[in-house]
PDB file of N, CA and C in Angstrom:
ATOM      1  N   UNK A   1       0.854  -1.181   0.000  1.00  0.00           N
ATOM      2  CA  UNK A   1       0.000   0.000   0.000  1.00  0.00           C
ATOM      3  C   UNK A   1       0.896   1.238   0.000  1.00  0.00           C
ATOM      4  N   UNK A   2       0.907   2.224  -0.855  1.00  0.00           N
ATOM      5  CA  UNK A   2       1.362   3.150  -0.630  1.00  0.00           C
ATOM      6  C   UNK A   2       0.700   4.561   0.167  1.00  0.00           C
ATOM      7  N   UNK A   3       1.988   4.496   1.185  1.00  0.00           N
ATOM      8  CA  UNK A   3       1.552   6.194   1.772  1.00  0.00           C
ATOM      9  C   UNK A   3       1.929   7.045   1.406  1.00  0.00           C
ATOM     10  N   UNK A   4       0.742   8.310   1.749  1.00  0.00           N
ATOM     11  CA  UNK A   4       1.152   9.916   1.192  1.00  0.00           C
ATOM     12  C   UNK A   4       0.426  10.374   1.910  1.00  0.00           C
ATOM     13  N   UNK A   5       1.609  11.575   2.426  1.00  0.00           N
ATOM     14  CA  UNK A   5       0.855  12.533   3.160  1.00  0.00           C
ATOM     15  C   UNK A   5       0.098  13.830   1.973  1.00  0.00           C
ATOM     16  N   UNK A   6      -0.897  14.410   2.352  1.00  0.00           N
ATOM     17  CA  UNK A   6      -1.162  15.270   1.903  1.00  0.00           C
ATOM     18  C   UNK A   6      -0.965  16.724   2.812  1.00  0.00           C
ATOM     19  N   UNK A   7      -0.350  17.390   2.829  1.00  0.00           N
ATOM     20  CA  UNK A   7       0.172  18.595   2.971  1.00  0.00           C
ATOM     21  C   UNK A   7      -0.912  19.948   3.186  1.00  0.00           C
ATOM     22  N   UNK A   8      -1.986  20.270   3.694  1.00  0.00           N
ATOM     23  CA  UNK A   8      -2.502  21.737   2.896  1.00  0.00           C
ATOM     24  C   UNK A   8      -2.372  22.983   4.262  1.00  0.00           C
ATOM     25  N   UNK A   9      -2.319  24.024   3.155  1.00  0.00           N
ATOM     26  CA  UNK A   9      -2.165  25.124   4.201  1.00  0.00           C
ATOM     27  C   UNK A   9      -3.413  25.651   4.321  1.00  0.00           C
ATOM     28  N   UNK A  10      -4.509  26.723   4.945  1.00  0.00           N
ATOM     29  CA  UNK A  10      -5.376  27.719   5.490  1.00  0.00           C
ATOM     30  C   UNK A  10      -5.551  28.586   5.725  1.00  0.00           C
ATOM     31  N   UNK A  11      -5.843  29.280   5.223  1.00  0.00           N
ATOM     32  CA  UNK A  11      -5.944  30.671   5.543  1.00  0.00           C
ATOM     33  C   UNK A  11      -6.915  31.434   5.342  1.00  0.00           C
ATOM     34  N   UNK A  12      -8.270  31.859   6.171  1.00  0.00           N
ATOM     35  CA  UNK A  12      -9.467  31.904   5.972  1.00  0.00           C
ATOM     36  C   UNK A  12     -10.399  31.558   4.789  1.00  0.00           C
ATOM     37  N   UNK A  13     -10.402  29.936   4.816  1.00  0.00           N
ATOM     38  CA  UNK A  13     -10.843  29.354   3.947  1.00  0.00           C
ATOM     39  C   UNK A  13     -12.130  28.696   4.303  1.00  0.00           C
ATOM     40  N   UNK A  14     -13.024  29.495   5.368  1.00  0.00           N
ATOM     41  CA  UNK A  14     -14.195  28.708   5.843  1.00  0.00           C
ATOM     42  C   UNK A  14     -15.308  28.467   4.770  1.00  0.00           C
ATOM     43  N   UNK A  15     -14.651  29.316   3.696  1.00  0.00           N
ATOM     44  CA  UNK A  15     -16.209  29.166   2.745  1.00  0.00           C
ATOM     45  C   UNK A  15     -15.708  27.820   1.631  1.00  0.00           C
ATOM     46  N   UNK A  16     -14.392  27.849   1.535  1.00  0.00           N
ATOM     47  CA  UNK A  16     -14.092  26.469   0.565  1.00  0.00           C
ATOM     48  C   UNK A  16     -13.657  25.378   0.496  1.00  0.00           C
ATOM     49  N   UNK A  17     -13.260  25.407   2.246  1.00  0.00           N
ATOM     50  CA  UNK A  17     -12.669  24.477   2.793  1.00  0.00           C
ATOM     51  C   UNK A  17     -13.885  23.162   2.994  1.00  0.00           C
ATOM     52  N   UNK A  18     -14.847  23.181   3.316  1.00  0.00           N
ATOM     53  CA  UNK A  18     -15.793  21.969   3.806  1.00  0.00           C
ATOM     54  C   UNK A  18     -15.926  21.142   2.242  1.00  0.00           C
ATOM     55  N   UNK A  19     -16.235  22.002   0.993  1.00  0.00           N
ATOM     56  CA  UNK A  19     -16.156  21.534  -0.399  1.00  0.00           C
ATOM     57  C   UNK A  19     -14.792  21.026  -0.369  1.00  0.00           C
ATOM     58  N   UNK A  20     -13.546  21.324  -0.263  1.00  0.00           N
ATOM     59  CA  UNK A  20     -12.313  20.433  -0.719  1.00  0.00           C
ATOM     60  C   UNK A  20     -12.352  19.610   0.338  1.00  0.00           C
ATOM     61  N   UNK A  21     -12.534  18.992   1.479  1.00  0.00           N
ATOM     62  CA  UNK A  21     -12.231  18.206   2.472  1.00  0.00           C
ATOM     63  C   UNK A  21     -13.493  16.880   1.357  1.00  0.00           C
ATOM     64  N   UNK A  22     -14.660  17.465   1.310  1.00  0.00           N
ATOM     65  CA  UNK A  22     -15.308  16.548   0.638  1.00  0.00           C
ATOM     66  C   UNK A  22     -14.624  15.899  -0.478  1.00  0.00           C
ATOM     67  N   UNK A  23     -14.558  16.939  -1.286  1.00  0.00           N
ATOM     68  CA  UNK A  23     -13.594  16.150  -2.732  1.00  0.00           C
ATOM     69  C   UNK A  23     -12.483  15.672  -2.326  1.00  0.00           C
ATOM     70  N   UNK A  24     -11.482  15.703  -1.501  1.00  0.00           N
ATOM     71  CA  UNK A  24     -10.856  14.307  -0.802  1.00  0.00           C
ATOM     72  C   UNK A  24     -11.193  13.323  -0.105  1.00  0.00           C
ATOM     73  N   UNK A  25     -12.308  13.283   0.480  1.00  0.00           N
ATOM     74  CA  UNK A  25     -13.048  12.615   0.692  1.00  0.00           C
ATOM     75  C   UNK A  25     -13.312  11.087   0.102  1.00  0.00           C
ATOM     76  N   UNK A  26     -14.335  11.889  -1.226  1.00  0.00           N
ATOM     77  CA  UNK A  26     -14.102  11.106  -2.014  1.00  0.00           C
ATOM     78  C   UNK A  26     -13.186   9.956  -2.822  1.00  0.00           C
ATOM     79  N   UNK A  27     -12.217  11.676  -3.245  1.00  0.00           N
ATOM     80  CA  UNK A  27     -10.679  10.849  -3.523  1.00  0.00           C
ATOM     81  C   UNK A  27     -10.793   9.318  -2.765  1.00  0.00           C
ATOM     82  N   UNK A  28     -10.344   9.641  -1.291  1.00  0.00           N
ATOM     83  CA  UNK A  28      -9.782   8.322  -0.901  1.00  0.00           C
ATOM     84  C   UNK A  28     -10.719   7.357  -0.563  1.00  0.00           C
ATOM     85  N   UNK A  29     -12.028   7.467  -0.786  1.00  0.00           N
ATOM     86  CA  UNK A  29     -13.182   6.419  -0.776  1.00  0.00           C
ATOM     87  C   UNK A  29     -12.890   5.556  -1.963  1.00  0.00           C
ATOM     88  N   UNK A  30     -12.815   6.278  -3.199  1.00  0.00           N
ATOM     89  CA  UNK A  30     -12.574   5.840  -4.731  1.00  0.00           C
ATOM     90  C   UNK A  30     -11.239   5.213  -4.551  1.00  0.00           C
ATOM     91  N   UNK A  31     -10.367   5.464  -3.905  1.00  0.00           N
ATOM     92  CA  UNK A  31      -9.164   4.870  -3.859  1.00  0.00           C
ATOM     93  C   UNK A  31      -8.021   4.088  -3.040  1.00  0.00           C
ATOM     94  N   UNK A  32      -9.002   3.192  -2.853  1.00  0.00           N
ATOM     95  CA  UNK A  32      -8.444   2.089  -1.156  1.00  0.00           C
ATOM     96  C   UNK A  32      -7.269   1.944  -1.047  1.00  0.00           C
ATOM     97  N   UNK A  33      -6.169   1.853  -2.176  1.00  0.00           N
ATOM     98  CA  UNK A  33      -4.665   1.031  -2.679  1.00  0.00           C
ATOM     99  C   UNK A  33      -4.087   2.339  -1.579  1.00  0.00           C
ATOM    100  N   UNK A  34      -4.343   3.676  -2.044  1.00  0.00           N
ATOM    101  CA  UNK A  34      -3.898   4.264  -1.234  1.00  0.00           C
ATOM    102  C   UNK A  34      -3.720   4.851   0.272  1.00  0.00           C
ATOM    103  N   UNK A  35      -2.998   5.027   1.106  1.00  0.00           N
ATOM    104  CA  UNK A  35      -3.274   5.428   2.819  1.00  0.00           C
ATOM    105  C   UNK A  35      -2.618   6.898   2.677  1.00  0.00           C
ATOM    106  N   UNK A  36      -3.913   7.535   2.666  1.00  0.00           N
ATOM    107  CA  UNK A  36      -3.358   8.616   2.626  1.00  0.00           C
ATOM    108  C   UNK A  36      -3.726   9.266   4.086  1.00  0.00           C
ATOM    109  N   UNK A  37      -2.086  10.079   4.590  1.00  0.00           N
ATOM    110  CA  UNK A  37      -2.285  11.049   5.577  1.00  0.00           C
ATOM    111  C   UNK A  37      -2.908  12.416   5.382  1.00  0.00           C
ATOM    112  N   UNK A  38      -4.106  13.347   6.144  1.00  0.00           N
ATOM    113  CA  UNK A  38      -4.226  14.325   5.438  1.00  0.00           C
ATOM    114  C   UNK A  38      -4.185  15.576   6.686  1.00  0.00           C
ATOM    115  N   UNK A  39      -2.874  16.293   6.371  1.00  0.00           N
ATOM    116  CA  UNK A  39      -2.286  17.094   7.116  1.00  0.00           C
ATOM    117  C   UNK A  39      -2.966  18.620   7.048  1.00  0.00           C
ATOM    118  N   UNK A  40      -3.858  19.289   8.066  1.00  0.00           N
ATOM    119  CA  UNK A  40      -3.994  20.941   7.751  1.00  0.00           C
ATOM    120  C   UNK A  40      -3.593  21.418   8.688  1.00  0.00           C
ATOM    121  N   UNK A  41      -3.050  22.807   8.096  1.00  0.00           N
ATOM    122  CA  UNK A  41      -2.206  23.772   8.723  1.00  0.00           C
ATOM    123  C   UNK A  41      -3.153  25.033   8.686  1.00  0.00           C
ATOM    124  N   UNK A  42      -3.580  25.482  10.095  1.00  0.00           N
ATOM    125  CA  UNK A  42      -4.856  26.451   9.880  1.00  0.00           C
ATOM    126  C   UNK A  42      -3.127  27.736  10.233  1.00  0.00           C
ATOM    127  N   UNK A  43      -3.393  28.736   8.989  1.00  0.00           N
ATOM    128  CA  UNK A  43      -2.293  29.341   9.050  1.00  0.00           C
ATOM    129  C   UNK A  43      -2.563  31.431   9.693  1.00  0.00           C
ATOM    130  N   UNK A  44      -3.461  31.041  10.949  1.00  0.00           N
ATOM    131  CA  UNK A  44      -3.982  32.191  11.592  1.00  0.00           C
ATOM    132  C   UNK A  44      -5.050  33.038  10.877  1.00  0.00           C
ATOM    133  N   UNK A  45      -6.073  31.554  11.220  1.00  0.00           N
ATOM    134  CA  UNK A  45      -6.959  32.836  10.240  1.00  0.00           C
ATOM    135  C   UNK A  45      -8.098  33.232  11.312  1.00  0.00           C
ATOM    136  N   UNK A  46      -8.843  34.209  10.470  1.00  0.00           N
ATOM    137  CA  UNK A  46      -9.658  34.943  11.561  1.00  0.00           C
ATOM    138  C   UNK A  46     -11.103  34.553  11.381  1.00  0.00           C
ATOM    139  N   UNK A  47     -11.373  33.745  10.695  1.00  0.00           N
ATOM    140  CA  UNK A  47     -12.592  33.019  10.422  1.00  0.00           C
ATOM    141  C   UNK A  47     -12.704  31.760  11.116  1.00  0.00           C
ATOM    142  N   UNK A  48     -13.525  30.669  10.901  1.00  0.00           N
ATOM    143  CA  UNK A  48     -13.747  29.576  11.227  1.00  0.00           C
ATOM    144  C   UNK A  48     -12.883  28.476  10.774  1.00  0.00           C
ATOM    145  N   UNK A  49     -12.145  28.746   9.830  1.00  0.00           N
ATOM    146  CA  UNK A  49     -11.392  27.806   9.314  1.00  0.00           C
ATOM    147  C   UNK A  49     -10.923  26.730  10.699  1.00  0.00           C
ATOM    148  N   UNK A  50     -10.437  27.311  11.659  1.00  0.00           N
ATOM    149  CA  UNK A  50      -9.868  26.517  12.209  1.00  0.00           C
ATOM    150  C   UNK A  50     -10.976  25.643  12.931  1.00  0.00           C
ATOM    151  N   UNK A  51     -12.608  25.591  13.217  1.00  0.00           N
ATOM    152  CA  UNK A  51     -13.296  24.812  13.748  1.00  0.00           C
ATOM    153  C   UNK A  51     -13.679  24.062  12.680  1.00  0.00           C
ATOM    154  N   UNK A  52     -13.648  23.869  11.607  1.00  0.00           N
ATOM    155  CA  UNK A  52     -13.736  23.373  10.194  1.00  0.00           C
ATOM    156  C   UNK A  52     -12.832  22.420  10.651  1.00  0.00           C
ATOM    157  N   UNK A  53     -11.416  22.459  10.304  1.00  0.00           N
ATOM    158  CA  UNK A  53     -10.633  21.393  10.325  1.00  0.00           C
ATOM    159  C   UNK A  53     -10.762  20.633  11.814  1.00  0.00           C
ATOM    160  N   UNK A  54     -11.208  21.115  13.399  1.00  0.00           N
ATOM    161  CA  UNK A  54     -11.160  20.590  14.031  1.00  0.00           C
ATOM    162  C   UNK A  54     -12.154  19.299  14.141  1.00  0.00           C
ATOM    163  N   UNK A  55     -13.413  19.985  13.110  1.00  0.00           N
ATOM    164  CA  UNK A  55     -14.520  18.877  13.204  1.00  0.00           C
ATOM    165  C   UNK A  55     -14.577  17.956  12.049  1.00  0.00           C
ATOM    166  N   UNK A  56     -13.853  17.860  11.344  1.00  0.00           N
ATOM    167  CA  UNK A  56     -13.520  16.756   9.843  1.00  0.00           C
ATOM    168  C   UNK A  56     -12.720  15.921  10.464  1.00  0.00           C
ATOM    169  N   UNK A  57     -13.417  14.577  10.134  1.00  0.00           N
ATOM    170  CA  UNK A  57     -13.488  13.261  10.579  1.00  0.00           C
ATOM    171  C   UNK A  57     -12.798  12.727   9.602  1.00  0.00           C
ATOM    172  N   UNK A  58     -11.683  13.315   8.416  1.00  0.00           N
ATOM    173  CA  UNK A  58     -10.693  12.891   7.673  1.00  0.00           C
ATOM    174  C   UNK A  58      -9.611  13.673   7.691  1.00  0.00           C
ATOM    175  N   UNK A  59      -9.028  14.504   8.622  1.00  0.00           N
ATOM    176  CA  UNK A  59      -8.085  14.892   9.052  1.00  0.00           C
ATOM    177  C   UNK A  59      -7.116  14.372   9.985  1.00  0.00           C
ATOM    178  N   UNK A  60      -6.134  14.192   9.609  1.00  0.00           N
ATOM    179  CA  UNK A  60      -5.131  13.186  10.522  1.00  0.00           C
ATOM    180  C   UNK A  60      -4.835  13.856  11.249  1.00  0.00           C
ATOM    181  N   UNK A  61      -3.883  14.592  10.919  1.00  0.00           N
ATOM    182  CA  UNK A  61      -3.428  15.788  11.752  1.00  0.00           C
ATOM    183  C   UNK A  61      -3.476  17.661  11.465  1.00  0.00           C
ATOM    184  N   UNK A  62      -3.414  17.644  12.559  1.00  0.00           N
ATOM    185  CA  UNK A  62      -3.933  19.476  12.680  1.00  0.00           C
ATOM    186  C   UNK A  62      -3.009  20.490  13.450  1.00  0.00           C
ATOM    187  N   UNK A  63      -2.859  21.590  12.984  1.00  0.00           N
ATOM    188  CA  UNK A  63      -1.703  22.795  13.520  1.00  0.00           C
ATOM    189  C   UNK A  63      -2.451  24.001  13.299  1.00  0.00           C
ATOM    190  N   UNK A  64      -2.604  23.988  14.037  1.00  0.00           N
ATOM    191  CA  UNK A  64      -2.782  26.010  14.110  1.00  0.00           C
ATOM    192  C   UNK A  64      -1.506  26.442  14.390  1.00  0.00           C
ATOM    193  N   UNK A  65      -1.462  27.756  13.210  1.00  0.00           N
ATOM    194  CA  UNK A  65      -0.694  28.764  14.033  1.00  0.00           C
ATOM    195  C   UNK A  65      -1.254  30.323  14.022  1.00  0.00           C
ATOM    196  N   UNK A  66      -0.766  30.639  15.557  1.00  0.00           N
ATOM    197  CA  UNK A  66      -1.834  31.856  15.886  1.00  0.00           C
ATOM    198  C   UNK A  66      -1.567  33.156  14.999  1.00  0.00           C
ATOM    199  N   UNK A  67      -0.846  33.529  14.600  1.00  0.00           N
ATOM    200  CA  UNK A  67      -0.857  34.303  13.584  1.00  0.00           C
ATOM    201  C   UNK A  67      -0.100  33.666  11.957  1.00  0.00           C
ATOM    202  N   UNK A  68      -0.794  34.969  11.147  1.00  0.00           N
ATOM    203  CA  UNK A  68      -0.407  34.589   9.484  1.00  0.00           C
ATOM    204  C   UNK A  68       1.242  34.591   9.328  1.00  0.00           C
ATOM    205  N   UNK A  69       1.955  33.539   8.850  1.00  0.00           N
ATOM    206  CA  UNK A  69       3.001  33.399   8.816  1.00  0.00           C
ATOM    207  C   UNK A  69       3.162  32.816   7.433  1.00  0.00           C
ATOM    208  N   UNK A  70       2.639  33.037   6.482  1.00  0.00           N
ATOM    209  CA  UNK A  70       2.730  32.731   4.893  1.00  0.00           C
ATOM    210  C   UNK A  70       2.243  31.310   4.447  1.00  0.00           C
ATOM    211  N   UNK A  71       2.311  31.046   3.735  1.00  0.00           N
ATOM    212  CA  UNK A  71       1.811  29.850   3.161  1.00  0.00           C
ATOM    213  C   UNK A  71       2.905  28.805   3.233  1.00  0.00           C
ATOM    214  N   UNK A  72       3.973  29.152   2.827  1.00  0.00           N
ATOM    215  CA  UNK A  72       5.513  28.824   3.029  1.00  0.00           C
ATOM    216  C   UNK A  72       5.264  27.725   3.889  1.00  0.00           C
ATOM    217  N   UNK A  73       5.443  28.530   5.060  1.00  0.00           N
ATOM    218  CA  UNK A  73       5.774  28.682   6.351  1.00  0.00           C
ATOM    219  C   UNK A  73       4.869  27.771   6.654  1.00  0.00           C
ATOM    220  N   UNK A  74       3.636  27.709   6.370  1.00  0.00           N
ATOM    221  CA  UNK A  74       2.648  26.800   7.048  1.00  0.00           C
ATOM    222  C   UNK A  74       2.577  25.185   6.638  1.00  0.00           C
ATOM    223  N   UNK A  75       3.081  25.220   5.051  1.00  0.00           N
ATOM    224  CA  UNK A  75       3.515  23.719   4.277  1.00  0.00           C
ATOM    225  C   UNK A  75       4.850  23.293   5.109  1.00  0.00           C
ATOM    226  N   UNK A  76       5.855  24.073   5.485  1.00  0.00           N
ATOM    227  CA  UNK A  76       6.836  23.781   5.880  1.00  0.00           C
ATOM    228  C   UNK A  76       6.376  22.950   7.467  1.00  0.00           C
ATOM    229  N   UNK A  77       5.316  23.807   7.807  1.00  0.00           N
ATOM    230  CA  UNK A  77       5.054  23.569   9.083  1.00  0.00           C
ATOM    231  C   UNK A  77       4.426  21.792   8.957  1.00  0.00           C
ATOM    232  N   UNK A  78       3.470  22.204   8.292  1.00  0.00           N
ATOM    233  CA  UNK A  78       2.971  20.739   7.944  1.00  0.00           C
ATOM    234  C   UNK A  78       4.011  19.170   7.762  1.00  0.00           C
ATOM    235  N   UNK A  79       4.735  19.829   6.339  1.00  0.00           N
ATOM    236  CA  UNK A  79       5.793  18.701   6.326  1.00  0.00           C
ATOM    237  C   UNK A  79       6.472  17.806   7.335  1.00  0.00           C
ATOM    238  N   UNK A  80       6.516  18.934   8.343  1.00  0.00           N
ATOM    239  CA  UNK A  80       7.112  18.441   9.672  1.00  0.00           C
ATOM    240  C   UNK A  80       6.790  17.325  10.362  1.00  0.00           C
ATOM    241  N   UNK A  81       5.399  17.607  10.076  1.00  0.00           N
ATOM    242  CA  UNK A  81       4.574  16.520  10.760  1.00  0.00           C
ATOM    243  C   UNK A  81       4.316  15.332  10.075  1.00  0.00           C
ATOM    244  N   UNK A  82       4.493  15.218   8.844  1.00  0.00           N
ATOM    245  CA  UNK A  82       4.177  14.255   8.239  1.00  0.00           C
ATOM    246  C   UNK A  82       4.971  12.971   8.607  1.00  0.00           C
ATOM    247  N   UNK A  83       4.119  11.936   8.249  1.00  0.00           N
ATOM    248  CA  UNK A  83       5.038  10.109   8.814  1.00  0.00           C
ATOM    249  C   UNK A  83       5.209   9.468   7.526  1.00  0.00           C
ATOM    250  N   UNK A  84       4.709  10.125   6.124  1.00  0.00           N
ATOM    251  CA  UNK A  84       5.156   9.101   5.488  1.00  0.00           C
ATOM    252  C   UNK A  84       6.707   9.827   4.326  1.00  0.00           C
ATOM    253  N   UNK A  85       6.680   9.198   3.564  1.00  0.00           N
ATOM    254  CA  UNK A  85       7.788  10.044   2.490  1.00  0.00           C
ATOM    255  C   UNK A  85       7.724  10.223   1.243  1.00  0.00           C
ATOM    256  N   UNK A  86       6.309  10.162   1.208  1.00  0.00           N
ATOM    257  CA  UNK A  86       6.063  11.204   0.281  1.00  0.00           C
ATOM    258  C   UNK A  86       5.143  11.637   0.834  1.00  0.00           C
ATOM    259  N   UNK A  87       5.139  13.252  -0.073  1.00  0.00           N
ATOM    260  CA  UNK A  87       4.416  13.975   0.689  1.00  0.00           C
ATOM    261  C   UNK A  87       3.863  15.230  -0.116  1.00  0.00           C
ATOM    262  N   UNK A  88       2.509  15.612  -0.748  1.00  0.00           N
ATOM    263  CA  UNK A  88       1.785  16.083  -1.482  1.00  0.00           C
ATOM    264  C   UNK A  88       1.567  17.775  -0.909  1.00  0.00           C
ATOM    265  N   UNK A  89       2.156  18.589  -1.415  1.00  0.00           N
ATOM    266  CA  UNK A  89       1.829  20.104  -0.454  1.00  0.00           C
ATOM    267  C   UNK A  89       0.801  21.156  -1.366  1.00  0.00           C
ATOM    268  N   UNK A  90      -0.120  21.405  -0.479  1.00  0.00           N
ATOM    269  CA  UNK A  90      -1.063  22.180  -1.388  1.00  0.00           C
ATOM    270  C   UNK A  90      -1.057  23.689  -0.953  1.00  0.00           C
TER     271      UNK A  90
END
């Protein structure tokens, strides 16, 4: 089976974020072969984003950081966390 982490950063994305969590969703319903990790990095936003990712039941792992520190910065942050080796950054 191959693993992959998926990588994404946040940044007041409460209005498009619940639609892409779905369409991965999917993704990995449609696609068993794969184990995918799915990493978000809520990257200080001032919306809901971050109770979004706390309540998705396909999120592996989760990071806030309290203020905006770039997008960069927030994939980098992510990577960190990741367990497998490869690793998908959005």
């Amino acid at each position: 089976m191959l693993k992959v982490s998926i990588v994404i950063a946040a940044y007041n994305e409460s209005n498009r974020l619940p639609q892409s969590l779905e369409k991965i969703s999917a993704f990995k319903s449609a696609h068993p072969e794969l184990d995918l990790e799915l990493i978000l990095v809520d990257d200080g936003s001032k919306d809901s984003t971050w109770e979004i990712i706390q309540n998705s039941p396909i999120v592996t792992l989760k990071e806030r950081l309290l203020k905006n520190r770039g997008k960069g910065f927030a994939l980098r942050t992510g990577a960190k966390l990741a367990t497998t080796d490869l690793i998908y950054l959005c």
